[in-house]
Protein backbone atom coordinates (compact mmCIF):
# COMPACT_ATOMS: atom_id res chain seq x y z
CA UNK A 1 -59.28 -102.46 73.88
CA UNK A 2 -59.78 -99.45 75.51
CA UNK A 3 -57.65 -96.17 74.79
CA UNK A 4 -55.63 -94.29 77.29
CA UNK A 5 -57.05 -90.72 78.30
CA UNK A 6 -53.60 -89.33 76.44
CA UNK A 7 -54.39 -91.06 73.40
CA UNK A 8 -57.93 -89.74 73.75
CA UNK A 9 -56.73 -86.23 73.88
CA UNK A 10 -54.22 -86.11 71.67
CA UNK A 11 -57.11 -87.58 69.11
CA UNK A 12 -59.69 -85.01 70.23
CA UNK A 13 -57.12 -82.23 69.58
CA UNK A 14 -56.84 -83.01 65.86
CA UNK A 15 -60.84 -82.63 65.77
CA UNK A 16 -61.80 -79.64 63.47
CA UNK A 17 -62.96 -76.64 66.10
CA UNK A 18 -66.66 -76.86 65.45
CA UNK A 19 -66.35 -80.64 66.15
CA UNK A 20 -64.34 -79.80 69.28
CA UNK A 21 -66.76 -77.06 70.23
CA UNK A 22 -70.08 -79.36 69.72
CA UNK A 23 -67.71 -82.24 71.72
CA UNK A 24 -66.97 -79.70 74.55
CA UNK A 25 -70.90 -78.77 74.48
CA UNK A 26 -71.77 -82.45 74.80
CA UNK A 27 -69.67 -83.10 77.55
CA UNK A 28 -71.21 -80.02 79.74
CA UNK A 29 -74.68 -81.27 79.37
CA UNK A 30 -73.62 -84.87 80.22
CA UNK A 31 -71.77 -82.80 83.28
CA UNK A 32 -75.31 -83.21 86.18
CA UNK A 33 -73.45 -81.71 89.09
CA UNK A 34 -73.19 -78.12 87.63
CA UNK A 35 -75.56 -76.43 89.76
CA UNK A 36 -77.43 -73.42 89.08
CA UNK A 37 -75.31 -70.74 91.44
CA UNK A 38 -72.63 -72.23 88.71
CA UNK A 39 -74.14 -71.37 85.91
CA UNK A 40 -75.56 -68.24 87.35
CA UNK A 41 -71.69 -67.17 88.16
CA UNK A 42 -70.31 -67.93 84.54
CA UNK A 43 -73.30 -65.79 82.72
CA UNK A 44 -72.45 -63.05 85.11
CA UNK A 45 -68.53 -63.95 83.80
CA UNK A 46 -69.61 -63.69 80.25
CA UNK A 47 -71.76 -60.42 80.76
CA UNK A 48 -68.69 -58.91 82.50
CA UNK A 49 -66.40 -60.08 79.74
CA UNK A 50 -68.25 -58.69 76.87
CA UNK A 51 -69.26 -55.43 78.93
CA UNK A 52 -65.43 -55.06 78.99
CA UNK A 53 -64.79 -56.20 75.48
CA UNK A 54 -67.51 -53.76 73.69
CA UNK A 55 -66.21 -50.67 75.83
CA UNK A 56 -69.36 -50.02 77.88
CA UNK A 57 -67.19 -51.14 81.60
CA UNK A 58 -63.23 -50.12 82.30
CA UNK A 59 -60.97 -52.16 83.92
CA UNK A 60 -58.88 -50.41 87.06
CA UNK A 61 -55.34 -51.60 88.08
CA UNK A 62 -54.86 -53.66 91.26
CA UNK A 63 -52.55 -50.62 92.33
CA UNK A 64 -55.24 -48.03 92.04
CA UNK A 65 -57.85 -50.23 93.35
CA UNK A 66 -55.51 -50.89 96.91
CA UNK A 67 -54.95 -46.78 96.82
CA UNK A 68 -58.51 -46.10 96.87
CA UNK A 69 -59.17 -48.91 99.51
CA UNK A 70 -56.44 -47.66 101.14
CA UNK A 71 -57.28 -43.66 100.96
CA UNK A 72 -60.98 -44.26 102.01
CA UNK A 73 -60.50 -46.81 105.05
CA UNK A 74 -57.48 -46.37 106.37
């Protein structure tokens, strides 16, 4: 008898978060059409993520970034 993908989730949610973690790992490698340009585009994610988290890149508000758009081209 085969369980429905609700039931599945629900049952993978109660997993412990290293279970979950080596579950969600599993499933990526099992995942064949994530190309490379993928995989290039969530490292460069990451490395933007963490130059933002440790301090060494800033973050500018859509507002400002429109005014200076705006201010240089017209």
């Amino acid at each position: 008898m085969s369980r429905s993908f609700a039931d599945l989730t629900h049952e993978v949610l109660d997993l412990e978060d290293e279970q979950r973690e080596e579950l969600v790992g599993m499933l990526l490698k099992s995942l064949d059409q994530v190309d490379e340009i993928e995989r290039a585009w969530m490292e460069e994610a990451m490395r933007r993520y963490e130059a933002i988290r440790s301090g060494r890149a800033r973050t500018l508000a859509h507002e400002d970034v429109v005014a200076r758009l705006e201010a240089r081209f017209g």
